[in-house]
Protein backbone atom coordinates (compact mmCIF):
# COMPACT_ATOMS: atom_id res chain seq x y z
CA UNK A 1 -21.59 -106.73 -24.31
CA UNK A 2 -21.60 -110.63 -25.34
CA UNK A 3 -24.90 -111.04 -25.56
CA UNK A 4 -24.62 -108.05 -28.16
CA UNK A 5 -21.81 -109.93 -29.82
CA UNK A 6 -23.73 -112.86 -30.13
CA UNK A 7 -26.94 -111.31 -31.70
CA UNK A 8 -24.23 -109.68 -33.66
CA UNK A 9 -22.26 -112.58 -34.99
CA UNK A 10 -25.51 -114.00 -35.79
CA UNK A 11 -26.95 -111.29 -37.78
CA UNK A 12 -23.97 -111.14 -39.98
CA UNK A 13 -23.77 -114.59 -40.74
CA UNK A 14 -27.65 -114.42 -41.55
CA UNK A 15 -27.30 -111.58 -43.87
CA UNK A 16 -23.74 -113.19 -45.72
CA UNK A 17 -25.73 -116.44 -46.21
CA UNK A 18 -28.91 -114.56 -47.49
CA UNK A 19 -26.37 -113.23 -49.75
CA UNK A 20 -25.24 -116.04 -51.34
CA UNK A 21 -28.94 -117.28 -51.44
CA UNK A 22 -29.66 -114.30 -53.42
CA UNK A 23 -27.46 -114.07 -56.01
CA UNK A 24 -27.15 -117.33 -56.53
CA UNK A 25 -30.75 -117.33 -57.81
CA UNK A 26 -29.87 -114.72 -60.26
CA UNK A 27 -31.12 -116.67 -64.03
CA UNK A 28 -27.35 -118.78 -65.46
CA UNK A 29 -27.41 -116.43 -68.16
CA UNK A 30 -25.27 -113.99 -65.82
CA UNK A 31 -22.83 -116.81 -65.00
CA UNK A 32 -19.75 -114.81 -65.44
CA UNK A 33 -21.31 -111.45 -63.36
CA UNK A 34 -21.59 -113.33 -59.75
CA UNK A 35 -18.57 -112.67 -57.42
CA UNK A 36 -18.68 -113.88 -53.45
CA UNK A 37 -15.88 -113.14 -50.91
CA UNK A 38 -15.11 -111.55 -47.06
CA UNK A 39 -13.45 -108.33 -46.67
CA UNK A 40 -11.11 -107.52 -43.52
CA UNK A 41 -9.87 -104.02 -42.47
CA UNK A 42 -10.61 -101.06 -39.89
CA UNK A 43 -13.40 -98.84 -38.57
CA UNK A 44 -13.70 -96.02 -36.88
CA UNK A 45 -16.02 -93.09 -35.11
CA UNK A 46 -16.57 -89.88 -36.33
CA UNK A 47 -18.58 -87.58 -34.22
CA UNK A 48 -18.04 -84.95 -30.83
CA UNK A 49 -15.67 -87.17 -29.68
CA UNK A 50 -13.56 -87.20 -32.70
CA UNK A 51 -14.50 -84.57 -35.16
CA UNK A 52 -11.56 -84.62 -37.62
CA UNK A 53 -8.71 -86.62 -36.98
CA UNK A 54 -8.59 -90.20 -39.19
CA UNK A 55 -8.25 -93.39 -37.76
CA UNK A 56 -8.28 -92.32 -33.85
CA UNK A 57 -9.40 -95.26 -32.36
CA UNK A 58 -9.60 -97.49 -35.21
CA UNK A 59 -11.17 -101.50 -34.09
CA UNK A 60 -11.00 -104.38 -36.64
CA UNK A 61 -13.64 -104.69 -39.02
CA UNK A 62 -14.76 -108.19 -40.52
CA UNK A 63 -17.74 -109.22 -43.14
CA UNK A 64 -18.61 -110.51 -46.35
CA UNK A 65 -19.65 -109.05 -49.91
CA UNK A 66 -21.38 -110.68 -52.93
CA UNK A 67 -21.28 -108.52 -56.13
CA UNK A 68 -23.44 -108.18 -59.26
CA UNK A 69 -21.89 -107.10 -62.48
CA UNK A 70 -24.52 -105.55 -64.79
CA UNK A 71 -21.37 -104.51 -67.39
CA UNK A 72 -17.88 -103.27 -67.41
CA UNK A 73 -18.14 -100.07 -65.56
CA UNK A 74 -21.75 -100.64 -63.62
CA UNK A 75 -21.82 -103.55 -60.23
CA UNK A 76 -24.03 -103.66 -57.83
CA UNK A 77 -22.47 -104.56 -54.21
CA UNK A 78 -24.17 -105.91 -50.72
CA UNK A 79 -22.10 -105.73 -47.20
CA UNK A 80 -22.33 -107.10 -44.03
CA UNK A 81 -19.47 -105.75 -41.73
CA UNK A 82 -19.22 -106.49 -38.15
CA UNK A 83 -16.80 -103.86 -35.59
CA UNK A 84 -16.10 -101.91 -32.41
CA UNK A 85 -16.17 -98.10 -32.37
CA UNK A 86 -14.71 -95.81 -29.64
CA UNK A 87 -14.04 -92.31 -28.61
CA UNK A 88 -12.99 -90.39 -25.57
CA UNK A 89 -12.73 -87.00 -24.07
CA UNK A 90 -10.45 -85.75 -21.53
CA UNK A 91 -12.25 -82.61 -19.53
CA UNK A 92 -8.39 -81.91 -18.33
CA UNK A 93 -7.77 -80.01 -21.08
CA UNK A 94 -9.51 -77.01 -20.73
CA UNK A 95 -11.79 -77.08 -23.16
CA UNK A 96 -14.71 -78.58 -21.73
CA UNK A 97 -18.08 -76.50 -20.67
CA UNK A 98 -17.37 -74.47 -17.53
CA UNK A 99 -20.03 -76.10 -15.85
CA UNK A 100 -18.42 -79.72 -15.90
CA UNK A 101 -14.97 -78.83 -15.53
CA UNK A 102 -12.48 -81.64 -15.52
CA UNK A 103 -14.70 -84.36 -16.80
CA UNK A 104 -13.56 -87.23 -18.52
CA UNK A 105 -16.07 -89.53 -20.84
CA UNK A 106 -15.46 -92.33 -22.60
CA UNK A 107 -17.65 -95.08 -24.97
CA UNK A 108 -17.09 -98.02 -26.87
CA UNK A 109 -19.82 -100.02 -28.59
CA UNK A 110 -20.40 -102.80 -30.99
CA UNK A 111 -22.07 -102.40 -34.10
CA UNK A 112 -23.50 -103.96 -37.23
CA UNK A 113 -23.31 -102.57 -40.75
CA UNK A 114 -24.89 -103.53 -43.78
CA UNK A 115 -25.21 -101.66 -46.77
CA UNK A 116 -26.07 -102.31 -50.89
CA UNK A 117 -23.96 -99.53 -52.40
CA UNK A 118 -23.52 -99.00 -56.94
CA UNK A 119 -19.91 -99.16 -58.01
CA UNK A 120 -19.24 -96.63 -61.25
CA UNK A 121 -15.42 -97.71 -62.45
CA UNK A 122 -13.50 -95.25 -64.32
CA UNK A 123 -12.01 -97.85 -66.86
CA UNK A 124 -13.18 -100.71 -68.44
CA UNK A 125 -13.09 -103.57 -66.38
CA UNK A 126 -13.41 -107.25 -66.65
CA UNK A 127 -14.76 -107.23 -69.85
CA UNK A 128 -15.46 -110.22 -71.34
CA UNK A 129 -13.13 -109.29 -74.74
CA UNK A 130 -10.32 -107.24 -73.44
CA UNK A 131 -8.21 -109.53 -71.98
CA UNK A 132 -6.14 -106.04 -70.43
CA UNK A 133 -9.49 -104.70 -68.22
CA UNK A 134 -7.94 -105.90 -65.20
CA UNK A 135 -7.66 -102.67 -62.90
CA UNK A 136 -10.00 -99.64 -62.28
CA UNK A 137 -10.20 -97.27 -59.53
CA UNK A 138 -14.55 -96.38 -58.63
CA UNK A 139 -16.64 -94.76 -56.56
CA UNK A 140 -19.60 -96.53 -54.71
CA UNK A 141 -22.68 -94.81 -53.09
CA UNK A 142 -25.96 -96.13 -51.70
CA UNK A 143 -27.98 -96.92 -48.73
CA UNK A 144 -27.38 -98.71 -45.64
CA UNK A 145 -28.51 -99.80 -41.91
CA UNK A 146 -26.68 -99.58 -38.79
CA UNK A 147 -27.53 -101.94 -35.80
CA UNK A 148 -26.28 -101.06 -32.32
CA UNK A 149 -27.91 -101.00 -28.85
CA UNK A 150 -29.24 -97.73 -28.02
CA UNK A 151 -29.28 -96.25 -24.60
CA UNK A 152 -32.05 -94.70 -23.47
CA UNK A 153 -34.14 -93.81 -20.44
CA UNK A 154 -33.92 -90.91 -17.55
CA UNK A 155 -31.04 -89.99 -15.32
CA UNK A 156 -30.17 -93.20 -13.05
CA UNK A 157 -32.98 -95.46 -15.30
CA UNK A 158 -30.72 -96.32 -17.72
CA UNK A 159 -31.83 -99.36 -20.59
CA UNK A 160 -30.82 -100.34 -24.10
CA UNK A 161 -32.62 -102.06 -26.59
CA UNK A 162 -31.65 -102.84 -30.36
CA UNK A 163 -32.30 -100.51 -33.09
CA UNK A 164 -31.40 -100.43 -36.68
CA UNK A 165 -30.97 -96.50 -38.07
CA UNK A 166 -30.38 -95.33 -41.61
CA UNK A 167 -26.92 -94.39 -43.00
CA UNK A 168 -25.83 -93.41 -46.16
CA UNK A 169 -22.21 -95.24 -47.71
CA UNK A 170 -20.21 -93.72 -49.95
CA UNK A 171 -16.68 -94.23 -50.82
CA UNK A 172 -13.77 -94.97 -52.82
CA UNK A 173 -11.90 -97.92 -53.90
CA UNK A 174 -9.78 -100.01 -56.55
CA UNK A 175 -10.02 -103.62 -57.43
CA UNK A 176 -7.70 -106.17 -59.47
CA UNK A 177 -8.75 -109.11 -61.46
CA UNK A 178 -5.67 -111.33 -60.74
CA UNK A 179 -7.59 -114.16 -62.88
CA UNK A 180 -10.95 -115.60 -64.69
CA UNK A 181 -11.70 -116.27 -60.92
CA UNK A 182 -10.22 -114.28 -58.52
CA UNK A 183 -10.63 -110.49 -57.77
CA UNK A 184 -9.12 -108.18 -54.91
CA UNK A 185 -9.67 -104.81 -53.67
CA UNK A 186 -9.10 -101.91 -51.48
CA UNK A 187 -11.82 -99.04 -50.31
CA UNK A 188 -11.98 -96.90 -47.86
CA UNK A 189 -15.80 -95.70 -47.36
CA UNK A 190 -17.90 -93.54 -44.84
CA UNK A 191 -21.31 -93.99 -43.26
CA UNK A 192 -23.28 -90.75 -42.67
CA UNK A 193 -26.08 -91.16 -40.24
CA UNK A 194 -29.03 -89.19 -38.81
CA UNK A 195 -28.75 -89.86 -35.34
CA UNK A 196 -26.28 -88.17 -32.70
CA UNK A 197 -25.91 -91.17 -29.57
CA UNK A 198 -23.75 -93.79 -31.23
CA UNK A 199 -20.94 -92.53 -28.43
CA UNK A 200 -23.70 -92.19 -26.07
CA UNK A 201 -23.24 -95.16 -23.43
CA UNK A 202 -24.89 -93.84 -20.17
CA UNK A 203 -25.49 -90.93 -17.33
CA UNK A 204 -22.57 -89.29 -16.64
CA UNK A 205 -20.87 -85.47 -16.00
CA UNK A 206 -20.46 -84.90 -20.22
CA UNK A 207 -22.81 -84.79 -23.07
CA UNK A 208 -21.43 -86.01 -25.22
CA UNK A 209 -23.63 -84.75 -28.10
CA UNK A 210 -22.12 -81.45 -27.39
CA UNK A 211 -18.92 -81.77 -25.10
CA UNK A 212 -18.09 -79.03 -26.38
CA UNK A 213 -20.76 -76.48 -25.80
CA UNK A 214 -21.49 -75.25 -29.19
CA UNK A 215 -24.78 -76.28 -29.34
CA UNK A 216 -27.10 -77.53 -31.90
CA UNK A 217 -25.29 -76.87 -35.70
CA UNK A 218 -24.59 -78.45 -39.07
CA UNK A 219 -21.20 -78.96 -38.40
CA UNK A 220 -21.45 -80.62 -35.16
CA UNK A 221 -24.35 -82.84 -34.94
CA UNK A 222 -25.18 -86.21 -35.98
CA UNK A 223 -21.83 -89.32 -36.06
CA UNK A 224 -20.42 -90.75 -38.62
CA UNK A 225 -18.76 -94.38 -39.28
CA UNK A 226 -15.42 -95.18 -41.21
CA UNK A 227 -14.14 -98.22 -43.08
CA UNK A 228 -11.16 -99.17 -44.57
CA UNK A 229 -10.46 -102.53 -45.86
CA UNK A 230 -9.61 -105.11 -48.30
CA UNK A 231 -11.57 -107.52 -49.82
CA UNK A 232 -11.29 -111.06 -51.81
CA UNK A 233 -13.83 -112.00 -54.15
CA UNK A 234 -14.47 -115.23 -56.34
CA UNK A 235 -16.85 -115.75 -59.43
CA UNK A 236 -18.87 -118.11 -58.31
CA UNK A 237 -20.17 -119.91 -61.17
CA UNK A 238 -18.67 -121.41 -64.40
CA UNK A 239 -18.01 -119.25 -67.17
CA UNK A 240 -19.52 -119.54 -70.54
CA UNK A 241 -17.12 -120.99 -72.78
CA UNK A 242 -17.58 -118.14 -75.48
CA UNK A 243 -16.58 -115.39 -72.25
CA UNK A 244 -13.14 -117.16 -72.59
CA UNK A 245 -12.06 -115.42 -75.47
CA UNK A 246 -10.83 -112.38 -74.12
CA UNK A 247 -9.04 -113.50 -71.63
């Protein structure tokens, strides 16, 4: 596991710096549209293991965000988050398959997450002559990458190797302009993805694709990741003096 953390923790920091050297390319004529930060909250597993209930086994979450502002109700957003997911099943209940009766399973795995996602605001916000544009409530959806060590191999052969799979983000959130330099938010966000072993760790009495015996469906295939969290941004280069006005 810390050799995972490591590659990890080095990823992230890769991807935040790349980041920064990105946007701050962007021409100086968008000097008031360039916001920089880290974002701290919560993540957790949806999949078999959990299929409904929110925050079950919820790990801390950690990363960084840059944000382009195209205008007052368009950004553009990139993440790089960092967490643990977990789940767990407890055969002792009675539900499980008859044929692996009384058989417990549990995983717990580190993953990467980075994702550029569009944010659409509802109101007006931070524009550069309404000195009141200071809230809005939005929605954010794009595309994404997940990076985990995947298990593979026969019964008893057991290996892992890196992989990075597709996901799609999408969430909800609200942010706060508390002044010309400053911004903080909330958002709570999900990763769908197209592959059904992120809480598949090894051999063992349960699969737990489908613990539950119901087979192959819509409804129970494929796992899904969870963030919430809250962020702190900062425009990151100075202002024309004409932006001013409004504020």
């Amino acid at each position: 596991m810390y050799p995972l953390y490591t590659k990890l923790k080095s990823l992230v920091i890769k991807v935040v710096l790349l980041i920064v050297a990105v946007f701050g390319t962007v021409n100086l004529s968008a000097q008031d549209r360039i916001e920089l930060g880290g974002t701290l909250g919560v993540a957790y597993y949806f999949g078999d293991l959990n299929p409904s209930m929110q925050f079950l086994n919820s790990h801390l979450a950690v990363g960084g965000i840059g944000r382009y502002v195209f205008n007052d109700r368009l950004a553009f957003k990139g993440m790089a988050m960092y967490t643990n997911i977990s789940g767990s099943y407890d055969g002792s209940n009675g539900r499980f398959v008859e044929s692996t009766p009384d058989a417990n399973y549990s995983f717990s795995r580190s993953i990467g997450d980075f994702s550029g996602q569009f944010e659409f605001n509802f109101l007006s916000y931070d524009h550069k002559f309404i000195a009141s544009s200071t809230f809005t409530p939005y929605l954010s959806a794009g595309l994404g990458t997940i990076f985990y060590n995947r298990i593979e191999g026969d019964v008893g052969n057991n290996a892992s190797k890196p992989v990075f799979i597709l996901s799609l983000p999408f969430g909800v959130g609200a942010k706060y302009k508390i002044n010309k330099w400053v911004r903080i938010g909330a958002e709570w966000s999900f990763r769908k993805t197209f592959v059904d072993d992120l809480d598949y760790v090894g051999d063992g009495g349960v699969d737990p694709s489908d613990p539950y015996g119901y087979g192959n469906t819509m409804t129970h295939n494929n796992d899904w990741i969870s963030f919430a969290n809250v962020y702190v941004t900062i425009s990151m280069l100075k202002r024309k003096t004409r932006c001013n006005g409004g504020y």
